[in-house]
PDB file of N, CA and C in Angstrom:
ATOM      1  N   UNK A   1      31.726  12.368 -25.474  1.00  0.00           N
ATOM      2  CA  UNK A   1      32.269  11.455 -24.487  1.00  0.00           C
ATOM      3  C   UNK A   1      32.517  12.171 -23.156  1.00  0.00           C
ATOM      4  N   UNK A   2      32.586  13.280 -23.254  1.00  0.00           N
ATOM      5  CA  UNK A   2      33.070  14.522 -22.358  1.00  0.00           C
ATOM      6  C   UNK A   2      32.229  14.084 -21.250  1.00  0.00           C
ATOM      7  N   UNK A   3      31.040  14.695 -21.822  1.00  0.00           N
ATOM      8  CA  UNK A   3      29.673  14.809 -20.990  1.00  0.00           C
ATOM      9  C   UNK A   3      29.455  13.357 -20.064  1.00  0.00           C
ATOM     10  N   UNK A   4      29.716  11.984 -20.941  1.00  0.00           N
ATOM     11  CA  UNK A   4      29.075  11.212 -20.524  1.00  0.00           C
ATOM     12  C   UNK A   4      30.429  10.571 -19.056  1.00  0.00           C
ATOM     13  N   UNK A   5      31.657  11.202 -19.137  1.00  0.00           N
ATOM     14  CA  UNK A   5      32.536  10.723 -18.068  1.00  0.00           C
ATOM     15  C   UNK A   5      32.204  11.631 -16.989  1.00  0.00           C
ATOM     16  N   UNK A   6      31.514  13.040 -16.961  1.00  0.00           N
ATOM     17  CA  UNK A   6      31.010  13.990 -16.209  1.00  0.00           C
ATOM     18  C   UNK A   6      29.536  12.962 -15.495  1.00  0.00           C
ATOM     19  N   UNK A   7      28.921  13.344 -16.046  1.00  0.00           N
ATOM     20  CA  UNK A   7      27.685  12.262 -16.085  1.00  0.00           C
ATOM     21  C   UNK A   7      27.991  10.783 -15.040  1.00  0.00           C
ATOM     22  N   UNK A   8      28.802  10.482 -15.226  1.00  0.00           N
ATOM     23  CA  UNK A   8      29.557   8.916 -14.207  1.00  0.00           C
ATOM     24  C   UNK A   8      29.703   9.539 -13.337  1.00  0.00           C
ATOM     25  N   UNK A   9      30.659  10.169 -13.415  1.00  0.00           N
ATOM     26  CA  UNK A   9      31.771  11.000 -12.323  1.00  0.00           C
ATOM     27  C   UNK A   9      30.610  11.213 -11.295  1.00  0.00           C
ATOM     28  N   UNK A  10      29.648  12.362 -11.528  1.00  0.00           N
ATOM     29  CA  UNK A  10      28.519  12.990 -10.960  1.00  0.00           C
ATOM     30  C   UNK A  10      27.568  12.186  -9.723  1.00  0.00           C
ATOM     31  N   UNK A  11      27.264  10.513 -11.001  1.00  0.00           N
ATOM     32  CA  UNK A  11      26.688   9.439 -10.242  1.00  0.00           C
ATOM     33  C   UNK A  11      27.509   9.216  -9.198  1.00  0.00           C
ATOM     34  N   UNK A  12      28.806   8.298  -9.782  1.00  0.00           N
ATOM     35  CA  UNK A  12      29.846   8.337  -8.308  1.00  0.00           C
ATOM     36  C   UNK A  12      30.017   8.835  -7.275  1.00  0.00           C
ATOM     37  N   UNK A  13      29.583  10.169  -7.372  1.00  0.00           N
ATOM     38  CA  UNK A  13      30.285  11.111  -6.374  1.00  0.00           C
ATOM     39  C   UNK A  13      28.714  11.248  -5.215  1.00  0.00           C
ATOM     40  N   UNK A  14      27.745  11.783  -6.443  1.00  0.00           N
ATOM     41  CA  UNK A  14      26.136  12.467  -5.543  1.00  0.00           C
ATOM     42  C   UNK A  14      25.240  10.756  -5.382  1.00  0.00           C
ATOM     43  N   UNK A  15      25.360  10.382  -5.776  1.00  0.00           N
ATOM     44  CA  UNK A  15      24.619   9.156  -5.746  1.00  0.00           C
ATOM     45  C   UNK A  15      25.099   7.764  -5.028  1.00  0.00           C
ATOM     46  N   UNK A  16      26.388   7.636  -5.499  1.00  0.00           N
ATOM     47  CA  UNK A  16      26.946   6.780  -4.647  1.00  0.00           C
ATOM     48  C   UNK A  16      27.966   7.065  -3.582  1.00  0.00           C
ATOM     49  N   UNK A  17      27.995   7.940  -3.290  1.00  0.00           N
ATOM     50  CA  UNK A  17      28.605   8.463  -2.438  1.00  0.00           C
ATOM     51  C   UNK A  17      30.434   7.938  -2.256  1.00  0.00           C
ATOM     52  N   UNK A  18      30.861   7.694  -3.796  1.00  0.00           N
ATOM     53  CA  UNK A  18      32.311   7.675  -3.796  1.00  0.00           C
ATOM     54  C   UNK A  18      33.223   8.348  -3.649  1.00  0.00           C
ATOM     55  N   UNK A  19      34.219   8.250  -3.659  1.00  0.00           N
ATOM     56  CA  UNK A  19      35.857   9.180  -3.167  1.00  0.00           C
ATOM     57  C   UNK A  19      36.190   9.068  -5.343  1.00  0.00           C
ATOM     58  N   UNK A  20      36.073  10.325  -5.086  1.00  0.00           N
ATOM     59  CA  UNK A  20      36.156  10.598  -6.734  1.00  0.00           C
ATOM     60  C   UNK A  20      37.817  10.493  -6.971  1.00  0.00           C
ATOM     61  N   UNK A  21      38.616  10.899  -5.458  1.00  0.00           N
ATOM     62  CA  UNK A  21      40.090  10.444  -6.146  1.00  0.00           C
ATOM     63  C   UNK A  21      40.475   9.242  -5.827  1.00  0.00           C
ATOM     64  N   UNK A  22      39.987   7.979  -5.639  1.00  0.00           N
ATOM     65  CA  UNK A  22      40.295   6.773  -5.289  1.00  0.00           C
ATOM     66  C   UNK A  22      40.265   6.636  -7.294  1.00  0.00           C
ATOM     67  N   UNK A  23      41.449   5.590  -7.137  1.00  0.00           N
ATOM     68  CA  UNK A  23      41.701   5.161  -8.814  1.00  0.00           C
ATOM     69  C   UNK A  23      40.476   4.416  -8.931  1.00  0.00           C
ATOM     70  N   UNK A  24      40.230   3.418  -8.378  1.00  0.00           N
ATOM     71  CA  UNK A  24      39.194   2.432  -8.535  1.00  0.00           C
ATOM     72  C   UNK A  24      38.061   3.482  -8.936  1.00  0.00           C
ATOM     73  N   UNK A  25      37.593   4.111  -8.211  1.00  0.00           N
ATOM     74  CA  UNK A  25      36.112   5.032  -8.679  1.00  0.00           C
ATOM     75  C   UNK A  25      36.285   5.559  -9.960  1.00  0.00           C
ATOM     76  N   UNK A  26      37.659   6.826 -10.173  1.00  0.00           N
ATOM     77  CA  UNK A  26      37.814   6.810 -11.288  1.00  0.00           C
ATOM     78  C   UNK A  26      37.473   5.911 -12.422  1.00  0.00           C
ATOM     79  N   UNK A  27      38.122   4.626 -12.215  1.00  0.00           N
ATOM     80  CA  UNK A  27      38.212   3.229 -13.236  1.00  0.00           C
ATOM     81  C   UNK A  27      36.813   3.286 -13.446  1.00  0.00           C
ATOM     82  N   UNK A  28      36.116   3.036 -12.911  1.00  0.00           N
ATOM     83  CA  UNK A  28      34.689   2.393 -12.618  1.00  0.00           C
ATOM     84  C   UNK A  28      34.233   3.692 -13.568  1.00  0.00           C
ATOM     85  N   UNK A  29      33.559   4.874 -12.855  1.00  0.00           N
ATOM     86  CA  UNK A  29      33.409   5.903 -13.673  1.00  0.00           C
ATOM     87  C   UNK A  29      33.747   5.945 -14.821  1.00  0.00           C
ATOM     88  N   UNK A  30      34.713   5.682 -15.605  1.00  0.00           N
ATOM     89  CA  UNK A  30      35.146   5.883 -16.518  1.00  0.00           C
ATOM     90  C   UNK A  30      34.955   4.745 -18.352  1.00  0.00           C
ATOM     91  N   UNK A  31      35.026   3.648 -17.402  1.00  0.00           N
ATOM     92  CA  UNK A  31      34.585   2.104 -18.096  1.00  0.00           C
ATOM     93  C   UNK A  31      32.986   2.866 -18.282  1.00  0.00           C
ATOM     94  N   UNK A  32      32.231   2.949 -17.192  1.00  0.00           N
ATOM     95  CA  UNK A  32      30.979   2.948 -17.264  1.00  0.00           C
ATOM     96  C   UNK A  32      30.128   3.822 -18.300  1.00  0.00           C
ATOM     97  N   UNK A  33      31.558   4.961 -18.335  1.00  0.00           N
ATOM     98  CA  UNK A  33      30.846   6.001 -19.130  1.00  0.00           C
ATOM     99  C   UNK A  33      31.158   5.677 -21.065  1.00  0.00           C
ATOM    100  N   UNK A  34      32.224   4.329 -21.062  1.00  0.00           N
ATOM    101  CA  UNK A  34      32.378   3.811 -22.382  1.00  0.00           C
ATOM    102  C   UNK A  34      33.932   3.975 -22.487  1.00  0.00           C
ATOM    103  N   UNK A  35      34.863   4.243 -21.806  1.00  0.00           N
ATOM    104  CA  UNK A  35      36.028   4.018 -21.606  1.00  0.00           C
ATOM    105  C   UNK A  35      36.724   3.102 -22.013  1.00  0.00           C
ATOM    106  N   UNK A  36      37.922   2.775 -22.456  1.00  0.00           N
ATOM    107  CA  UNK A  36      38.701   1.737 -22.940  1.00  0.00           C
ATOM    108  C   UNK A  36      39.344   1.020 -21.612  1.00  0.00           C
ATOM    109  N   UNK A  37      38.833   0.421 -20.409  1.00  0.00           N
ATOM    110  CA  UNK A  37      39.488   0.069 -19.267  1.00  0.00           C
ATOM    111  C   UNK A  37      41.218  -0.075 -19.567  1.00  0.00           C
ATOM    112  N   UNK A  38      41.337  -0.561 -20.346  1.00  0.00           N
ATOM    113  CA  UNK A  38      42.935  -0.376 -20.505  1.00  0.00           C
ATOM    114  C   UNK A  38      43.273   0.669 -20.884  1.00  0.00           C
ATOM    115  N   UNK A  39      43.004   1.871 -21.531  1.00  0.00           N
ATOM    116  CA  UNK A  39      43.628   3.102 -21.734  1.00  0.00           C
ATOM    117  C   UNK A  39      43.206   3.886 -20.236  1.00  0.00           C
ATOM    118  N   UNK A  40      42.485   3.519 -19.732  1.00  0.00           N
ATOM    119  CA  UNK A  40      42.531   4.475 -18.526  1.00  0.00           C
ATOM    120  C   UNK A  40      43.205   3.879 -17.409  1.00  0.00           C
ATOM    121  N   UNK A  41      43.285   2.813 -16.976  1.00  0.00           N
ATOM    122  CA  UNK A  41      44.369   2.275 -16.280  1.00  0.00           C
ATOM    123  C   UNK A  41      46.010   2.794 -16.898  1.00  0.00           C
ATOM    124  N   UNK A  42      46.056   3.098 -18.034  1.00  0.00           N
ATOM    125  CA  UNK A  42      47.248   3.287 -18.304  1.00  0.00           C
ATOM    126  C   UNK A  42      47.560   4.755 -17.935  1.00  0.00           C
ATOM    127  N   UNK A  43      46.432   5.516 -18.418  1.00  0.00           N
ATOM    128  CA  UNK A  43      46.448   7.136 -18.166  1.00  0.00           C
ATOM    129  C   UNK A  43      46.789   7.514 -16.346  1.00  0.00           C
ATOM    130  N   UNK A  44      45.539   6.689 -15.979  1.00  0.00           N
ATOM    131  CA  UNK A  44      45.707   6.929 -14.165  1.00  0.00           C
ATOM    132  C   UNK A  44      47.226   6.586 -13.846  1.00  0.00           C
ATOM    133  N   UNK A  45      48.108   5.133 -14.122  1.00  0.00           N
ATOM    134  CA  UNK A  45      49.072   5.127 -13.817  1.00  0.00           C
ATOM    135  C   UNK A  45      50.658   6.230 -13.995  1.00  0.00           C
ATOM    136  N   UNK A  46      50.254   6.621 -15.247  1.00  0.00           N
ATOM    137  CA  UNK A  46      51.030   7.787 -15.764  1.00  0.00           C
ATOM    138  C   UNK A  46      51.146   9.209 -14.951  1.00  0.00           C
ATOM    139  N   UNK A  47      49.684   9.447 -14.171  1.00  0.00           N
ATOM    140  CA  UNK A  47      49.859  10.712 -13.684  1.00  0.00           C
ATOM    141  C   UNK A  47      49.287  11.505 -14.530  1.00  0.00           C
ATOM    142  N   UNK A  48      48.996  11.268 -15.633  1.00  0.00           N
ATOM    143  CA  UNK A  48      49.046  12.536 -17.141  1.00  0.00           C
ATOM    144  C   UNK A  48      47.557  13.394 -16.340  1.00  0.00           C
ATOM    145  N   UNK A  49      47.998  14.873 -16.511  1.00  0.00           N
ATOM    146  CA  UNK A  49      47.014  15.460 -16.205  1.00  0.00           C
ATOM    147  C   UNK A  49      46.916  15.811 -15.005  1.00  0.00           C
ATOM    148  N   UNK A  50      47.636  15.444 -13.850  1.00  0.00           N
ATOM    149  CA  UNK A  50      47.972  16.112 -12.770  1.00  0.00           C
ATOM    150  C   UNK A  50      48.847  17.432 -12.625  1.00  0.00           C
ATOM    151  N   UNK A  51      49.412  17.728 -13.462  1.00  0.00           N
ATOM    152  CA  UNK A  51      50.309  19.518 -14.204  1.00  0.00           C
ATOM    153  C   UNK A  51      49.020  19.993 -14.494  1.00  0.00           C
ATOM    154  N   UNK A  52      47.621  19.671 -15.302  1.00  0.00           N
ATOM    155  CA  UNK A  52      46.962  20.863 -15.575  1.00  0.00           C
ATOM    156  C   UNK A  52      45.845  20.997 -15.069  1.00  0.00           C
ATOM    157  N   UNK A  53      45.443  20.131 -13.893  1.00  0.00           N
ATOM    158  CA  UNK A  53      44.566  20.087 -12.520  1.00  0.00           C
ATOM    159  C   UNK A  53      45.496  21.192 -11.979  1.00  0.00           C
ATOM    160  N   UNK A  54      46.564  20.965 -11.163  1.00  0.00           N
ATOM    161  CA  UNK A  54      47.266  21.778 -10.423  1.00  0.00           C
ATOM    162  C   UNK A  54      47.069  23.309 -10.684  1.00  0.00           C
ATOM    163  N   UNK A  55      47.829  23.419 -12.529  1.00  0.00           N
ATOM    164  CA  UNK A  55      47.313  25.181 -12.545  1.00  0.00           C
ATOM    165  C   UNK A  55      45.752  25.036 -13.204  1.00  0.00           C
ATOM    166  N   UNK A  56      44.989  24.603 -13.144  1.00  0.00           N
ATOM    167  CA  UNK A  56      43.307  24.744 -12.788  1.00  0.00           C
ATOM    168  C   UNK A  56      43.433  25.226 -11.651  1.00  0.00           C
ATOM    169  N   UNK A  57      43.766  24.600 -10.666  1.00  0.00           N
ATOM    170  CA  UNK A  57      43.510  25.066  -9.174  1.00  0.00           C
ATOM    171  C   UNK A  57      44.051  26.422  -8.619  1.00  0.00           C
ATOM    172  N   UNK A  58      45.220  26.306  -8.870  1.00  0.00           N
ATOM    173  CA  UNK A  58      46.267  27.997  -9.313  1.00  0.00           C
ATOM    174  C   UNK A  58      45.488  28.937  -9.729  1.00  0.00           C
ATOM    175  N   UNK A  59      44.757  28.856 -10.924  1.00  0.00           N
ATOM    176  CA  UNK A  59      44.129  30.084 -11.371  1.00  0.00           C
ATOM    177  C   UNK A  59      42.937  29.956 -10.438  1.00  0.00           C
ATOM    178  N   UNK A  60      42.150  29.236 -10.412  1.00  0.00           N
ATOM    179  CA  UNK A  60      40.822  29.443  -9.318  1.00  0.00           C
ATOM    180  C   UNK A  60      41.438  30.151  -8.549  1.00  0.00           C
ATOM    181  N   UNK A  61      42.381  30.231  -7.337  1.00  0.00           N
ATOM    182  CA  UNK A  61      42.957  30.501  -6.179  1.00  0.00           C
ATOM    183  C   UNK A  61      42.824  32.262  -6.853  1.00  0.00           C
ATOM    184  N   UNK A  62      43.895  32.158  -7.924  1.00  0.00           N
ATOM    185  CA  UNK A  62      43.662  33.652  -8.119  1.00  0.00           C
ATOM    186  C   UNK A  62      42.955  34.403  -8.119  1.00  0.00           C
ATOM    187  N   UNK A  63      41.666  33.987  -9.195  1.00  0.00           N
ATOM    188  CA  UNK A  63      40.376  34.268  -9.407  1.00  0.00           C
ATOM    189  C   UNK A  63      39.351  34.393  -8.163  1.00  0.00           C
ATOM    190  N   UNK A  64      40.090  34.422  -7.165  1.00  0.00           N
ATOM    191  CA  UNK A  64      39.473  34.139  -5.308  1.00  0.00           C
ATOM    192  C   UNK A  64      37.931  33.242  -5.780  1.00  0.00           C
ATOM    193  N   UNK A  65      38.306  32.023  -6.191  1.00  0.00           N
ATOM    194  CA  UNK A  65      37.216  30.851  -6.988  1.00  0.00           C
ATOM    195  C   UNK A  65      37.568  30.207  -5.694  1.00  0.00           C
ATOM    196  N   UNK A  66      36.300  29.782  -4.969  1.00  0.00           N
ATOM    197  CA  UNK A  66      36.936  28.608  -3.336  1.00  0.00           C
ATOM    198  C   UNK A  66      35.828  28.003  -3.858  1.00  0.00           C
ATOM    199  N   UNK A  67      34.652  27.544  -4.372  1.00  0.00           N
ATOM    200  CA  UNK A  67      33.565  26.626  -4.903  1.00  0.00           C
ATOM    201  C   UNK A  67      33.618  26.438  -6.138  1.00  0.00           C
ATOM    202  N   UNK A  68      32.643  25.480  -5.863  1.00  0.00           N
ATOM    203  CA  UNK A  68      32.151  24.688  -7.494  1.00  0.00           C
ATOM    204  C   UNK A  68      30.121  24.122  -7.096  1.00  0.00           C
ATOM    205  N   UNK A  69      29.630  24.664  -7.647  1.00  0.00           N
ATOM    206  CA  UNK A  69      29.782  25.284  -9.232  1.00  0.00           C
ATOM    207  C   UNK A  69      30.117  26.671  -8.798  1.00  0.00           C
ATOM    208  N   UNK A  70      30.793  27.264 -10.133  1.00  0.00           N
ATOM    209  CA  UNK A  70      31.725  28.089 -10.328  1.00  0.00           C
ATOM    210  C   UNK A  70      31.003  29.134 -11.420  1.00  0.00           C
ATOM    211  N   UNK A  71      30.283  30.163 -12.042  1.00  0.00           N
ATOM    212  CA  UNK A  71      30.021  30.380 -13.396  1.00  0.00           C
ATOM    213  C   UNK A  71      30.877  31.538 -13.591  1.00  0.00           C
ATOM    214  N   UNK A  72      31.435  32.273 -14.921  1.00  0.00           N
ATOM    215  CA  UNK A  72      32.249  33.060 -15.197  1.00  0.00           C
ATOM    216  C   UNK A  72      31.573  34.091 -15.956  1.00  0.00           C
ATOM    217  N   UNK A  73      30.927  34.941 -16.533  1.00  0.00           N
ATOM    218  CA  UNK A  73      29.923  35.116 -17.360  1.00  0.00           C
ATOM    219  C   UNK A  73      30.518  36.709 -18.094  1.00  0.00           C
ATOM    220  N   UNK A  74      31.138  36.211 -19.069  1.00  0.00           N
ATOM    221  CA  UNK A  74      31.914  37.329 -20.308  1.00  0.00           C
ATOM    222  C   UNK A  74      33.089  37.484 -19.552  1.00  0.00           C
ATOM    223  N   UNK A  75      33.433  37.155 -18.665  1.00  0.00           N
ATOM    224  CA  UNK A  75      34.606  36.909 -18.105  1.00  0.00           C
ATOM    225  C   UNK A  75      34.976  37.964 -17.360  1.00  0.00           C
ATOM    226  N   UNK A  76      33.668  38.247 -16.763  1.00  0.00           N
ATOM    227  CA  UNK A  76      34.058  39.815 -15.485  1.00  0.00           C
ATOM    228  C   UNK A  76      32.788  39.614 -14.579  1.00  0.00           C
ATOM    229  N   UNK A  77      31.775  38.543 -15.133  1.00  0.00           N
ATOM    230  CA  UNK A  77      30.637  38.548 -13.750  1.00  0.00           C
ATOM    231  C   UNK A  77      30.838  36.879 -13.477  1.00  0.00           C
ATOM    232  N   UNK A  78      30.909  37.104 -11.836  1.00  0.00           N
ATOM    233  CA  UNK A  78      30.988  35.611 -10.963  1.00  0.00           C
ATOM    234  C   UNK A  78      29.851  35.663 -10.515  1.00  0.00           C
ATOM    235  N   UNK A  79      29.381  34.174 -10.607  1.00  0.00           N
ATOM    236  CA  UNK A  79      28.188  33.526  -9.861  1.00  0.00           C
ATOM    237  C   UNK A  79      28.711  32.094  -9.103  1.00  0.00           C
ATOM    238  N   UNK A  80      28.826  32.207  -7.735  1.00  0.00           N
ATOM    239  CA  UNK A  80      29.547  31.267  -7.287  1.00  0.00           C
ATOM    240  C   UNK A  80      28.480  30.267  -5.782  1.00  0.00           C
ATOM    241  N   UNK A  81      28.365  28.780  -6.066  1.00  0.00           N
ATOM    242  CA  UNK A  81      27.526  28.476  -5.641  1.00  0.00           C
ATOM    243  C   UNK A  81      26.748  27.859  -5.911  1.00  0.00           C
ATOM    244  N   UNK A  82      25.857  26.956  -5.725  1.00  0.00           N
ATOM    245  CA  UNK A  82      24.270  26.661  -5.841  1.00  0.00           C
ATOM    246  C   UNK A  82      23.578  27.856  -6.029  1.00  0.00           C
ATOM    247  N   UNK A  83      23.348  28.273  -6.681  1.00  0.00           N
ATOM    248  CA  UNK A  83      22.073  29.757  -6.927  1.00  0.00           C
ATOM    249  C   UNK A  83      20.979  29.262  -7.785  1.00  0.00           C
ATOM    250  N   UNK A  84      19.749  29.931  -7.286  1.00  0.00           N
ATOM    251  CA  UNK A  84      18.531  29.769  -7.877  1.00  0.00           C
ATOM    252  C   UNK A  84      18.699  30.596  -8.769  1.00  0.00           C
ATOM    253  N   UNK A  85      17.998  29.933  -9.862  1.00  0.00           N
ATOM    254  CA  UNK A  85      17.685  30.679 -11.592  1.00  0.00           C
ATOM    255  C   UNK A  85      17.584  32.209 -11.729  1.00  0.00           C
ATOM    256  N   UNK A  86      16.752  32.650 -10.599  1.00  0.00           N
ATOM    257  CA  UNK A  86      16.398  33.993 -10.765  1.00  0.00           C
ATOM    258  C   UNK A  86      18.237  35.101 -10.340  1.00  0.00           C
ATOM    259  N   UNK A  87      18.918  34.349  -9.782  1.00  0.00           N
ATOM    260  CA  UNK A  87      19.883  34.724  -9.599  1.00  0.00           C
ATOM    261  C   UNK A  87      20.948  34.855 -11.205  1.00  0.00           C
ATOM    262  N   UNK A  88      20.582  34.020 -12.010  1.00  0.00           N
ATOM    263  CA  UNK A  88      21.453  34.563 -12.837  1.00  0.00           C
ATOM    264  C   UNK A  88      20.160  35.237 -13.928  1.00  0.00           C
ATOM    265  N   UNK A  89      19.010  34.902 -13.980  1.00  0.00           N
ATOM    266  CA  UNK A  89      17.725  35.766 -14.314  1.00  0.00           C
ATOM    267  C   UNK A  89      18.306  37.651 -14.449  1.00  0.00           C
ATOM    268  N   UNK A  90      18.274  37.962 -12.799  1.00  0.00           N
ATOM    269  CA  UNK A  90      19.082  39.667 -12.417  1.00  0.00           C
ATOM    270  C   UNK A  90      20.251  39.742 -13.553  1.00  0.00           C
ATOM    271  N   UNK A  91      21.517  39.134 -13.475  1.00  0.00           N
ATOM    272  CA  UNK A  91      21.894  39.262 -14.131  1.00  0.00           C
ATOM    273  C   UNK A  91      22.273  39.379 -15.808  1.00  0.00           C
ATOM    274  N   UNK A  92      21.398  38.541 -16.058  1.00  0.00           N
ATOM    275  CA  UNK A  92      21.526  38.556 -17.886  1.00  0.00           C
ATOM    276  C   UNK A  92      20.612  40.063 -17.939  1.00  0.00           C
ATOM    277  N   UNK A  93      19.727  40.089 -16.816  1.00  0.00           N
ATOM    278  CA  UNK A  93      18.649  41.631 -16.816  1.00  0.00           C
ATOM    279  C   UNK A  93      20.140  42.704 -17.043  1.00  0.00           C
ATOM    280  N   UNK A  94      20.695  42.394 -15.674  1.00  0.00           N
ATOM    281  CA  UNK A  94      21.304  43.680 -15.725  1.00  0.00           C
ATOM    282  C   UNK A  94      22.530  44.151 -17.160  1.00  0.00           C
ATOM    283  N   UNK A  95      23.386  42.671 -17.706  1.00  0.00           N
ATOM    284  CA  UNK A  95      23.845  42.863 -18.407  1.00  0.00           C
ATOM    285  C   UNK A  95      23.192  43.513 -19.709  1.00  0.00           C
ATOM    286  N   UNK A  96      22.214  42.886 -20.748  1.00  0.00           N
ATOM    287  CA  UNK A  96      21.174  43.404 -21.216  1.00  0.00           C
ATOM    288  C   UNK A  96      20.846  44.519 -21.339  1.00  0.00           C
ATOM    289  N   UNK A  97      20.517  45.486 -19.795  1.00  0.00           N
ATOM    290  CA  UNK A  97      20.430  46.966 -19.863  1.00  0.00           C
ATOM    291  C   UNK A  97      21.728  47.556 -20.267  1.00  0.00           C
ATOM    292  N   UNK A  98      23.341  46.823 -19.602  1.00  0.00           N
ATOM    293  CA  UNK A  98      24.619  47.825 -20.162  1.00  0.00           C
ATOM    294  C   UNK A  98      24.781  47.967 -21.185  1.00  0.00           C
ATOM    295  N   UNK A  99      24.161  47.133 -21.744  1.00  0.00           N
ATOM    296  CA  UNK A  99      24.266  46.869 -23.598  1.00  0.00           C
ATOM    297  C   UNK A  99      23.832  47.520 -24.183  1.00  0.00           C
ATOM    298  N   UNK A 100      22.545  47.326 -24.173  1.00  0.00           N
ATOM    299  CA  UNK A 100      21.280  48.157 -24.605  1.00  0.00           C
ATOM    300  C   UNK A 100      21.200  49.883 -24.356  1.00  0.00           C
ATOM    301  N   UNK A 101      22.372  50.399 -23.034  1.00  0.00           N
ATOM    302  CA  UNK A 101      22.435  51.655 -23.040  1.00  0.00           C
ATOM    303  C   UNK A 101      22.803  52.539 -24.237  1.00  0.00           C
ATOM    304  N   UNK A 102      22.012  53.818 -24.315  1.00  0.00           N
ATOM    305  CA  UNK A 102      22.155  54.709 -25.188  1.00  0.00           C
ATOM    306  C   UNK A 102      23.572  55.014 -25.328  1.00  0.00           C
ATOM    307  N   UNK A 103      24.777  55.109 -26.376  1.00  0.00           N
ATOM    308  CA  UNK A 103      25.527  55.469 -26.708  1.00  0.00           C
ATOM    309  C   UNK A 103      25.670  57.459 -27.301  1.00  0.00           C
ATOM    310  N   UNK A 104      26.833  57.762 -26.544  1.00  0.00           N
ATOM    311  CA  UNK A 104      26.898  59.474 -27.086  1.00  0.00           C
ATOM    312  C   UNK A 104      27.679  59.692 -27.732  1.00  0.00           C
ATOM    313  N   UNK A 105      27.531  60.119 -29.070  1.00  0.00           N
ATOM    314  CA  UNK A 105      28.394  60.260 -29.752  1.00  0.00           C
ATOM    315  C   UNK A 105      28.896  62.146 -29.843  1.00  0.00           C
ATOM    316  N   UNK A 106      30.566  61.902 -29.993  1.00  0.00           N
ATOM    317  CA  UNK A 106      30.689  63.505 -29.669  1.00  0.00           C
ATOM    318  C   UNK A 106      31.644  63.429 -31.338  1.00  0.00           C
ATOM    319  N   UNK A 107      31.276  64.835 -31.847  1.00  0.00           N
ATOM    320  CA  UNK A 107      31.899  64.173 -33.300  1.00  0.00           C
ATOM    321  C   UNK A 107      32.149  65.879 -33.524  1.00  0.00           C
TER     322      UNK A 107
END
Protein backbone atom coordinates (compact mmCIF):
# COMPACT_ATOMS: atom_id res chain seq x y z
CA UNK A 1 0.00 0.00 0.00
CA UNK A 2 3.17 1.96 0.82
CA UNK A 3 4.32 2.11 -2.67
CA UNK A 4 1.02 2.71 -4.19
CA UNK A 5 0.31 6.20 -1.83
CA UNK A 6 4.07 7.13 -3.04
CA UNK A 7 3.04 6.33 -6.55
CA UNK A 8 -0.24 9.03 -6.15
CA UNK A 9 1.67 11.32 -4.17
CA UNK A 10 4.44 11.35 -7.13
CA UNK A 11 1.46 11.78 -9.86
CA UNK A 12 0.12 14.73 -7.76
CA UNK A 13 3.05 16.42 -7.29
CA UNK A 14 5.28 15.72 -11.07
CA UNK A 15 2.33 15.36 -13.18
CA UNK A 16 -0.23 17.39 -11.89
CA UNK A 17 1.45 19.84 -10.62
CA UNK A 18 -0.23 19.84 -6.97
CA UNK A 19 0.66 21.44 -3.52
CA UNK A 20 1.39 18.05 -1.86
CA UNK A 21 0.60 19.89 1.58
CA UNK A 22 -2.85 21.13 0.66
CA UNK A 23 -5.26 18.43 2.64
CA UNK A 24 -7.39 18.14 -0.40
CA UNK A 25 -4.31 16.75 -2.61
CA UNK A 26 -3.35 14.67 0.15
CA UNK A 27 -7.21 13.32 0.27
CA UNK A 28 -7.26 12.84 -3.37
CA UNK A 29 -3.79 11.09 -3.43
CA UNK A 30 -4.61 8.98 -0.98
CA UNK A 31 -8.43 7.68 -1.91
CA UNK A 32 -6.79 7.21 -5.30
CA UNK A 33 -4.12 5.11 -4.17
CA UNK A 34 -7.07 2.77 -2.29
CA UNK A 35 -7.43 4.66 0.91
CA UNK A 36 -10.36 4.50 3.26
CA UNK A 37 -11.51 8.38 2.51
CA UNK A 38 -12.80 8.38 5.97
CA UNK A 39 -9.76 7.11 7.78
CA UNK A 40 -7.70 9.63 6.13
CA UNK A 41 -9.80 12.56 6.66
CA UNK A 42 -9.69 11.49 10.16
CA UNK A 43 -5.80 10.98 10.27
CA UNK A 44 -5.19 14.52 8.35
CA UNK A 45 -7.51 16.12 10.95
CA UNK A 46 -5.63 14.67 13.95
CA UNK A 47 -2.23 15.96 12.93
CA UNK A 48 -0.89 12.26 13.62
CA UNK A 49 2.48 12.19 12.13
CA UNK A 50 3.50 15.67 12.15
CA UNK A 51 6.12 14.75 15.53
CA UNK A 52 7.83 12.24 13.15
CA UNK A 53 8.03 14.41 9.84
CA UNK A 54 9.51 17.09 12.11
CA UNK A 55 12.44 14.78 13.57
CA UNK A 56 12.73 13.29 9.83
CA UNK A 57 13.61 16.72 9.02
CA UNK A 58 15.90 17.20 12.29
CA UNK A 59 17.98 14.36 11.40
CA UNK A 60 18.33 15.28 7.58
CA UNK A 61 19.47 18.83 8.87
CA UNK A 62 22.07 16.92 10.83
CA UNK A 63 23.07 14.58 8.31
CA UNK A 64 23.79 18.15 6.22
CA UNK A 65 20.75 16.16 3.87
CA UNK A 66 19.24 19.73 2.01
CA UNK A 67 17.70 17.35 -1.10
CA UNK A 68 15.66 14.64 -2.09
CA UNK A 69 16.39 12.18 -3.64
CA UNK A 70 18.56 11.51 -0.86
CA UNK A 71 20.58 7.84 -1.00
CA UNK A 72 22.46 6.61 2.21
CA UNK A 73 24.53 3.62 1.17
CA UNK A 74 25.81 1.27 4.40
CA UNK A 75 25.26 4.26 6.15
CA UNK A 76 28.61 6.26 5.53
CA UNK A 77 28.32 6.91 1.56
CA UNK A 78 25.87 9.93 0.38
CA UNK A 79 24.56 10.26 -3.02
CA UNK A 80 22.55 13.35 -3.05
CA UNK A 81 20.50 14.51 -6.06
CA UNK A 82 19.32 13.44 -9.43
CA UNK A 83 22.55 11.40 -10.43
CA UNK A 84 23.07 9.35 -13.43
CA UNK A 85 23.49 5.50 -12.90
CA UNK A 86 27.08 5.53 -13.58
CA UNK A 87 27.33 7.69 -10.52
CA UNK A 88 26.34 5.17 -8.14
CA UNK A 89 27.96 2.45 -10.88
CA UNK A 90 31.79 4.29 -9.29
CA UNK A 91 30.59 3.63 -6.27
CA UNK A 92 29.35 0.05 -5.66
CA UNK A 93 33.05 -0.18 -7.93
CA UNK A 94 34.71 1.51 -5.32
CA UNK A 95 33.00 -0.11 -2.36
CA UNK A 96 33.56 -3.67 -3.88
CA UNK A 97 37.37 -2.99 -4.15
CA UNK A 98 37.36 -1.99 0.02
CA UNK A 99 35.93 -5.24 0.49
CA UNK A 100 37.57 -7.29 -1.68
CA UNK A 101 41.00 -5.79 -0.27
CA UNK A 102 43.66 -8.20 0.82
CA UNK A 103 43.51 -8.60 4.57
CA UNK A 104 47.06 -8.91 6.88
CA UNK A 105 47.10 -11.01 9.23
CA UNK A 106 49.82 -10.50 12.08
CA UNK A 107 49.64 -13.59 14.44
Amino acid sequence: MQTKVVESLFKSYFEEEGDITSHEVLRSAAVRAGLDEKEVNEWLRSDKGGVEVDREVEAAKRNSISGVPNFTIQGKYEIGGAQDSAVFLRLFEKIKETEESPKTWIG
